[in-house]
Protein backbone atom coordinates (compact mmCIF):
# COMPACT_ATOMS: atom_id res chain seq x y z
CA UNK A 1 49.18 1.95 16.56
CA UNK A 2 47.87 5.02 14.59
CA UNK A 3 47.42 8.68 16.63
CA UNK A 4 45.58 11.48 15.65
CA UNK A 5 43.56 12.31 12.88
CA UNK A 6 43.86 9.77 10.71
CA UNK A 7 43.04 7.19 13.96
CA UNK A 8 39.77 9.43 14.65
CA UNK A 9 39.07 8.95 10.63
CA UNK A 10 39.41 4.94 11.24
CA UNK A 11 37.55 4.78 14.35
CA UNK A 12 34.83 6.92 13.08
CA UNK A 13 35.00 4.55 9.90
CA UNK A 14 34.52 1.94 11.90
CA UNK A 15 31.50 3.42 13.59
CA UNK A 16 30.01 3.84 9.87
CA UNK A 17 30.16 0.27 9.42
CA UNK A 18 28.98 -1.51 12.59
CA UNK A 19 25.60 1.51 12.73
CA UNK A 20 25.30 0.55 9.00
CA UNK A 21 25.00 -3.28 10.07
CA UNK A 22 22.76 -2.43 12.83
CA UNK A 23 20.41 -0.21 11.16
CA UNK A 24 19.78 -2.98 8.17
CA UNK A 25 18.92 -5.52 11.35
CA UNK A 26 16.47 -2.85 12.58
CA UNK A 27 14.84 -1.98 9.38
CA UNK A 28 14.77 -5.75 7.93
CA UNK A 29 12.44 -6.74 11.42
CA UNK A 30 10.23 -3.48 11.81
CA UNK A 31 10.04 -3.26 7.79
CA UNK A 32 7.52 -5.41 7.20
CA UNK A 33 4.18 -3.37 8.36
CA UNK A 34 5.18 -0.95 6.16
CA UNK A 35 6.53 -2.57 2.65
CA UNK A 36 2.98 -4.64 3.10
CA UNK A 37 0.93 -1.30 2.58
CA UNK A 38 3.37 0.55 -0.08
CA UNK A 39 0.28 -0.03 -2.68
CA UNK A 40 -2.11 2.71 -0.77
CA UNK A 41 0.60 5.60 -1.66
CA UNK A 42 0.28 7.75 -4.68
CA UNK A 43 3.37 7.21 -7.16
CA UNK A 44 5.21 10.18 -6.31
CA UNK A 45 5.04 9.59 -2.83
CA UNK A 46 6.04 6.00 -2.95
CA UNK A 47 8.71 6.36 -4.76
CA UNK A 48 9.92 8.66 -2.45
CA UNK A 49 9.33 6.22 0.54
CA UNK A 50 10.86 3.44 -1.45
CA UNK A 51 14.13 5.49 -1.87
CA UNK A 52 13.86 6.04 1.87
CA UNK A 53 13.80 2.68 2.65
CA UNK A 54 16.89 1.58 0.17
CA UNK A 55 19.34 4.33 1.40
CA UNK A 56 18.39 4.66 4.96
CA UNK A 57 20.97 2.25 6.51
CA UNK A 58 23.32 4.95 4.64
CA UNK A 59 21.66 7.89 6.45
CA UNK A 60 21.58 6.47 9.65
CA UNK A 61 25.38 5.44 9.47
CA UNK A 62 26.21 9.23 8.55
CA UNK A 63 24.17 10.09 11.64
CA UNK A 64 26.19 8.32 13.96
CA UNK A 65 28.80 9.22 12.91
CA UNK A 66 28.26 12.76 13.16
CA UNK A 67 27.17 12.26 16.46
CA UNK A 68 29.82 10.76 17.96
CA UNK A 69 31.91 13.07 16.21
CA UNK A 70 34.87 14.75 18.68
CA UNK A 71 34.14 18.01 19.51
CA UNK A 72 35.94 20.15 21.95
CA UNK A 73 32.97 21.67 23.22
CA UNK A 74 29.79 19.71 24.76
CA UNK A 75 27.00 20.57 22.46
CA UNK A 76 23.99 18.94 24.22
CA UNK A 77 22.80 20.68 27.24
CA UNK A 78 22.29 16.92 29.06
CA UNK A 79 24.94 16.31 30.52
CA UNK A 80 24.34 12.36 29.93
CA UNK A 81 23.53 12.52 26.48
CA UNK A 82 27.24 14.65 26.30
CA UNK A 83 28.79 11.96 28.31
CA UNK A 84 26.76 8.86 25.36
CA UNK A 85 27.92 11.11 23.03
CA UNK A 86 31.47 10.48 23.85
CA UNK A 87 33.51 7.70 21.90
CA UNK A 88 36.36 6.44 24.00
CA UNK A 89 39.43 6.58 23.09
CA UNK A 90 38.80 7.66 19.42
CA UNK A 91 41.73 9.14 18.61
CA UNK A 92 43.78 5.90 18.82
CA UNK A 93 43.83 3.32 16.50
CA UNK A 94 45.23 -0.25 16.57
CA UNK A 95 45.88 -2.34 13.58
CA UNK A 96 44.94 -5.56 15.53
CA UNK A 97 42.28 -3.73 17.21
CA UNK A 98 38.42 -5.69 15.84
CA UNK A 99 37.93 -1.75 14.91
CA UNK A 100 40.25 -3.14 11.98
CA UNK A 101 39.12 -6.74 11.53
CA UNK A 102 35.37 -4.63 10.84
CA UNK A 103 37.08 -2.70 8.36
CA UNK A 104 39.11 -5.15 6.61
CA UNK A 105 36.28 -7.23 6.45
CA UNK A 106 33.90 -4.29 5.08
CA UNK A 107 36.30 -3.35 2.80
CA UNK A 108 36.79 -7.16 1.40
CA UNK A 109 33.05 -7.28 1.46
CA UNK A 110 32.42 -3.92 -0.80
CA UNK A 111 35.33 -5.16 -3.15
CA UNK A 112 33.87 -8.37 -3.58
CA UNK A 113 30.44 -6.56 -4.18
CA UNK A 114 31.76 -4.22 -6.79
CA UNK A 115 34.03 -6.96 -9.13
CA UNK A 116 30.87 -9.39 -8.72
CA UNK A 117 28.55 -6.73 -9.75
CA UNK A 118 30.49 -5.31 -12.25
CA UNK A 119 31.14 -8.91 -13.83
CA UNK A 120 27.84 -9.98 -13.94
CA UNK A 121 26.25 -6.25 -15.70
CA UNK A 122 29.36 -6.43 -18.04
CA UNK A 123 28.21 -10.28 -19.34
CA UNK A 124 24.60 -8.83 -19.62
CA UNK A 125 25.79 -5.41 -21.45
CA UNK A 126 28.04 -7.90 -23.86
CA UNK A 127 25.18 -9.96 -24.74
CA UNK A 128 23.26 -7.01 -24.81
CA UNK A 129 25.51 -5.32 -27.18
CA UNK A 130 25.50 -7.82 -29.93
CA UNK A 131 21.83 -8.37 -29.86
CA UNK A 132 21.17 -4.44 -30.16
CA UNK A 133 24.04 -4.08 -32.95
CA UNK A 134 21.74 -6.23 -35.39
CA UNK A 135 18.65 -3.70 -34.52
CA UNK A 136 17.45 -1.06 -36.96
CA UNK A 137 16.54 2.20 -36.66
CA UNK A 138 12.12 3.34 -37.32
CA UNK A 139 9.95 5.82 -37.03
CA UNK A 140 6.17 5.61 -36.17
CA UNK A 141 4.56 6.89 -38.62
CA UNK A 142 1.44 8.53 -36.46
CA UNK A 143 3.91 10.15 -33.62
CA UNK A 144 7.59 10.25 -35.41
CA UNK A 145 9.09 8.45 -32.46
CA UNK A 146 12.29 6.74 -33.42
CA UNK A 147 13.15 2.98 -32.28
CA UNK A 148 15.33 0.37 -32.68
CA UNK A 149 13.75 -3.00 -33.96
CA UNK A 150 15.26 -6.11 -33.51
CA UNK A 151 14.64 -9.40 -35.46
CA UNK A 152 13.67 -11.16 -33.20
CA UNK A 153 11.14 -14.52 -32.47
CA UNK A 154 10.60 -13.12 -28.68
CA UNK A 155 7.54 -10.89 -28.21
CA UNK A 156 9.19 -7.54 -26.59
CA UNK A 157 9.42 -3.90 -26.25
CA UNK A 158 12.01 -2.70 -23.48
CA UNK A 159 14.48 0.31 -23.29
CA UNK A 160 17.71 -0.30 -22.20
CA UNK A 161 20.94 1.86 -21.54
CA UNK A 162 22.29 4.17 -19.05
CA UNK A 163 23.35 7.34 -20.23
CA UNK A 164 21.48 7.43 -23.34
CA UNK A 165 18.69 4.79 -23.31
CA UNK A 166 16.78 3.70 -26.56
CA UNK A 167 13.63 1.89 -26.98
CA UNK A 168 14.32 -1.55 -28.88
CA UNK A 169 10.58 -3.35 -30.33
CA UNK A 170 11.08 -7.32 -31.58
CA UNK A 171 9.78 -7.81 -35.03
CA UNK A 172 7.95 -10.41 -33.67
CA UNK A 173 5.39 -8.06 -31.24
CA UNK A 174 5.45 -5.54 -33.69
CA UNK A 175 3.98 -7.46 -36.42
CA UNK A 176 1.25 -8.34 -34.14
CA UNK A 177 0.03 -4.30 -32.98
CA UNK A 178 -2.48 -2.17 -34.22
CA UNK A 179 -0.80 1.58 -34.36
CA UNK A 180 -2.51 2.62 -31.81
CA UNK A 181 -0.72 -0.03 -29.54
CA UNK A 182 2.47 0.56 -31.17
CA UNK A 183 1.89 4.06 -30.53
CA UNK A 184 1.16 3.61 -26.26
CA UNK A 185 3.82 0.85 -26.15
CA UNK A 186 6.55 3.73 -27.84
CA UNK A 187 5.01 6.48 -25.30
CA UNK A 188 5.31 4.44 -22.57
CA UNK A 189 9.46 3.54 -23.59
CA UNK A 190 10.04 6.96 -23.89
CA UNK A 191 8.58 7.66 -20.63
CA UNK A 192 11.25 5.08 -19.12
CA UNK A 193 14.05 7.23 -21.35
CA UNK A 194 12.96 10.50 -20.09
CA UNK A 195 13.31 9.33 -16.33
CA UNK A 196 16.95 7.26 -17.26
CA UNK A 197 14.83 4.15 -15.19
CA UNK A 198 17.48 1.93 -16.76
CA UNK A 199 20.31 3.81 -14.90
CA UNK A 200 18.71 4.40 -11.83
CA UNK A 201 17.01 0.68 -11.42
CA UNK A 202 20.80 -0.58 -11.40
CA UNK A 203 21.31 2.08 -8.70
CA UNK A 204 18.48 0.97 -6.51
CA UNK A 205 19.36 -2.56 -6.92
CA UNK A 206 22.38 -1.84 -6.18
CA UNK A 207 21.94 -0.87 -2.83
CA UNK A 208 19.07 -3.15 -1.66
CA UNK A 209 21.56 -5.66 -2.40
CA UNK A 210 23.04 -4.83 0.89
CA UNK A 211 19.76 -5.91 2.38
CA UNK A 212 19.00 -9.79 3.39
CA UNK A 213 17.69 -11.35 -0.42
CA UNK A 214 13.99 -11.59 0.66
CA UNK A 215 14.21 -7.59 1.34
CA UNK A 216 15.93 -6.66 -1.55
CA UNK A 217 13.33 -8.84 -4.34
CA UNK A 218 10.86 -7.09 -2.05
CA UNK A 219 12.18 -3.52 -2.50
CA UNK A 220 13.59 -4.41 -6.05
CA UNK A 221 9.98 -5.89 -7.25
CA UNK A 222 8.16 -2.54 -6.24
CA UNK A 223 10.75 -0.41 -7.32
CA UNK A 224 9.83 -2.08 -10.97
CA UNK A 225 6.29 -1.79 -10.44
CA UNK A 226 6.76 1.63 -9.44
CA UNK A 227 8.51 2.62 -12.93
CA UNK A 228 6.03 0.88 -14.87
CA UNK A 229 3.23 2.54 -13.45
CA UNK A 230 4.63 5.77 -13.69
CA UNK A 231 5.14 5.26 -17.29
CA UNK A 232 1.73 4.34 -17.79
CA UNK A 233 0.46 7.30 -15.84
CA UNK A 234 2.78 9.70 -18.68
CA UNK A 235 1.37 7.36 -21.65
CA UNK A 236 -2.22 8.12 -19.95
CA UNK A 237 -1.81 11.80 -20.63
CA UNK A 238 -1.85 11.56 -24.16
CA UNK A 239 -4.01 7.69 -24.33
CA UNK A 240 -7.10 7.03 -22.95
CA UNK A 241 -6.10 4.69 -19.55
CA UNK A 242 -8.51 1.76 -20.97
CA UNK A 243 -6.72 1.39 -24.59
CA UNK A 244 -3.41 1.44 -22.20
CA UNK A 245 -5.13 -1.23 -20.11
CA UNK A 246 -5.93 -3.33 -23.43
CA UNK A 247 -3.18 -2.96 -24.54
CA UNK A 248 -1.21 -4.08 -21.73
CA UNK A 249 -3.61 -7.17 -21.21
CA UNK A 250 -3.10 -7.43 -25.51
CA UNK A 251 0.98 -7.55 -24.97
CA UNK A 252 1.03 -9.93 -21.98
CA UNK A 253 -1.40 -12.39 -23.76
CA UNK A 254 0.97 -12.71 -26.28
CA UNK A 255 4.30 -13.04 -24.08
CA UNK A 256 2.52 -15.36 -21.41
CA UNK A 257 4.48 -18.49 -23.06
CA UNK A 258 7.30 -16.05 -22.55
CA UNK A 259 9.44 -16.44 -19.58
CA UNK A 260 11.18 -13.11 -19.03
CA UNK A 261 13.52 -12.03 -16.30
CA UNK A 262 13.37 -8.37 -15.70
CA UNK A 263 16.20 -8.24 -12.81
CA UNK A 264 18.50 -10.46 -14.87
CA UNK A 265 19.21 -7.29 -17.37
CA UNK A 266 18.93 -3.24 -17.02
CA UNK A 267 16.16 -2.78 -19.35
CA UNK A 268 12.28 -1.68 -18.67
CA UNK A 269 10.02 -4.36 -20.11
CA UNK A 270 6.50 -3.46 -21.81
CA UNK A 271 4.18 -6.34 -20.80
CA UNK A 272 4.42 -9.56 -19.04
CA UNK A 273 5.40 -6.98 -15.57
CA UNK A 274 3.10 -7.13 -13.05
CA UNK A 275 0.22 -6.73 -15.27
CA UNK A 276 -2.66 -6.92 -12.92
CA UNK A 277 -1.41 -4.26 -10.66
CA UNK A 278 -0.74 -2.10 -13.38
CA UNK A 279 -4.18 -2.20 -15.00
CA UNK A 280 -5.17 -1.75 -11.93
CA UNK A 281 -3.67 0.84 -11.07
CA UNK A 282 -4.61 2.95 -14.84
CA UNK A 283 -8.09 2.05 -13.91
CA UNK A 284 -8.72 3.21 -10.19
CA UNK A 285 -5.39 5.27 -9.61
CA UNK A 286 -4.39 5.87 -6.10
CA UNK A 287 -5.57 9.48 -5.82
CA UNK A 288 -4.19 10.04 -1.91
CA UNK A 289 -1.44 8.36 0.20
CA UNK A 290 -2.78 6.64 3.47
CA UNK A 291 -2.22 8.61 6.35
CA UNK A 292 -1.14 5.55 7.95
CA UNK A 293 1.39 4.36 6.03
CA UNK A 294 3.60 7.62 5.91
CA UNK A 295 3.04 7.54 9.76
CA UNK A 296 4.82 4.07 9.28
CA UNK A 297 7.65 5.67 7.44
CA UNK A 298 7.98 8.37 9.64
CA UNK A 299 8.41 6.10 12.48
CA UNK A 300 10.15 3.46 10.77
CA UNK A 301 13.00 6.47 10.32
CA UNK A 302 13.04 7.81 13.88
CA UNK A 303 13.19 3.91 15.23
CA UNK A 304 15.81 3.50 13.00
CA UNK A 305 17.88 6.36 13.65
CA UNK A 306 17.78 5.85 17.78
CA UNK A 307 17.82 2.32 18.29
CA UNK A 308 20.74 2.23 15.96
CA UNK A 309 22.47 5.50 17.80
CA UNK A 310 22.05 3.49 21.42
CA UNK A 311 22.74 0.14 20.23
CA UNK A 312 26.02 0.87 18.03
CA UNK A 313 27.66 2.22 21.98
CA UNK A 314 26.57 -0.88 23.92
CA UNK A 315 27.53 -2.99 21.33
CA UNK A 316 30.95 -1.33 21.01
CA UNK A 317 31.47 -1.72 24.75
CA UNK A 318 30.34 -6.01 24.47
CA UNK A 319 32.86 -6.37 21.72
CA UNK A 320 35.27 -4.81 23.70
CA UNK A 321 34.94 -7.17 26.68
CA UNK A 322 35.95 -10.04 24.01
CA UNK A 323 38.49 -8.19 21.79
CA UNK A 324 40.66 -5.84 23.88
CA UNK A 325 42.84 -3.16 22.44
């Protein structure tokens, strides 16, 4: 039996993890209105509702925690909010307690998570490695963009790398663009380099992986749709959106015998992604964010946060009944 601080550090631990587990039940069942209707935002505010979305089971966690926090003076001026407030008993902590089976079993769960991870990016990065080791360094001729070109049969353009990305072009789609297409397809790379969308895709996938699988592809699939069409939107300031569009349609004609797995590696793809959305979206851009849809959000964040806050209490109390101190 642990007193004191470190027991209220524990406890409050312990907290984190069963709000966490709540508030990804919550959001995966009220999600759905919302993640259906992500296409009437503009970019910038989507991808700030997507980000929402992925760390919000984080947020909410912090937030109970902070508010069941022991404090020595009562700082809501309800007396029965002070008195839900309160977490029983906080500053003791058992090791056979189910406060420690939770964290045991979140702890075995994040180290499983991070060696599994870790393995599977450091097979990709390895195969990655000696692929892009054969590359060789260009330069388009009309912009004097450098790139890395790799002899390859596939049809591709990607970037790839986390710190310091690089565009990579296979010999075999560059032998079949005009240089005005070689010229979007390099803007639109360098778009992905200048936002490090290799680096933070891993992050984002990262954490929807916490989700159930059909919410994380969900979040993970816009997330990449998201990227790509802000890339194109940065390629349209210099291009004209319809020689973007063509080219697009141009690239994926020639990769559709191409099966490519975006998620499998960390790298932004040029074609072959979601092309109909994307030409789509260069065409008739999404000029203002539905009203509706941020309401969504909104709510989606407040539901989140209090169901989560009243639930985590009650729930405490249930377990209780069954697993006594």
């Amino acid at each position: 039996m642990l007193y004191g601080d470190l027991a209220i550090v524990l406890n409050l631990l312990s907290v984190a993890v069963l709000s966490f587990a709540v508030s990804i039940a919550v959001i995966t069942v009220a999600s759905h209105p919302l993640l259906s209707r992500l296409h009437k935002l503009t970019l910038t505010v989507r991808r700030t509702v997507l980000w929402i979305l992925n760390t919000l089971p984080w947020w909410v966690a912090l937030g109970c925690v902070l508010f069941y926090w022991p404090r020595e003076i009562n700082y809501f001026t309800s007396p029965w909010l002070n008195e839900f407030a309160h977490w029983h008993h906080i500053d003791m902590f058992s090791y056979t307690s189910w406060h420690s089976v939770t964290l045991m079993c979140a702890l075995g769960y994040f180290c499983w998570s991070f060696v599994s991870t870790w393995r599977l990016r450091y097979k990709q990065m390895s195969s990655m490695t000696s692929l892009i080791n054969l590359a060789s360094v260009e330069e388009n001729k009309s912009t004097e963009q450098p790139f890395h070109c790799l002899n390859l049969s596939a049809p591709t353009a990607f970037t790839t790398g986390f710190l310091t990305p690089k565009v990579y072009i296979s010999t075999a789609l560059k032998k079949h663009l005009s240089d005005q297409e070689l010229s979007i397809i390099l803007r639109h790379e360098m778009a992905h380099v200048e936002a490090k969308d290799p680096l933070f895709k891993v992050i984002f996938s990262a954490l929807a992986a916490f989700y159930p699988a059909f919410i994380a592809r969900h979040l993970v699939v816009q997330y990449t749709l998201l990227t790509e069409q802000v890339a194109d939107a940065k390629t349209a300031q210099q291009y004209d959106t319809l020689d973007i569009a063509q080219t697009l349609i141009n690239v994926a004609r020639i990769q559709r015998s191409l099966e490519q797995d975006s998620k499998a590696l960390p790298i932004s793809y040029f074609g072959n992604d979601q092309t109909t959305a994307r030409v789509q979206n260069l065409i008739t851009p999404v000029l203002s964010s539905s009203q509706l849809t941020i309401a969504l959000t909104l709510g989606l964040v407040v539901i989140a946060a209090l169901l989560t806050t009243s639930v985590v209490d009650s729930l405490h109390h249930f377990i209780e009944t069954i697993f006594t101190h």
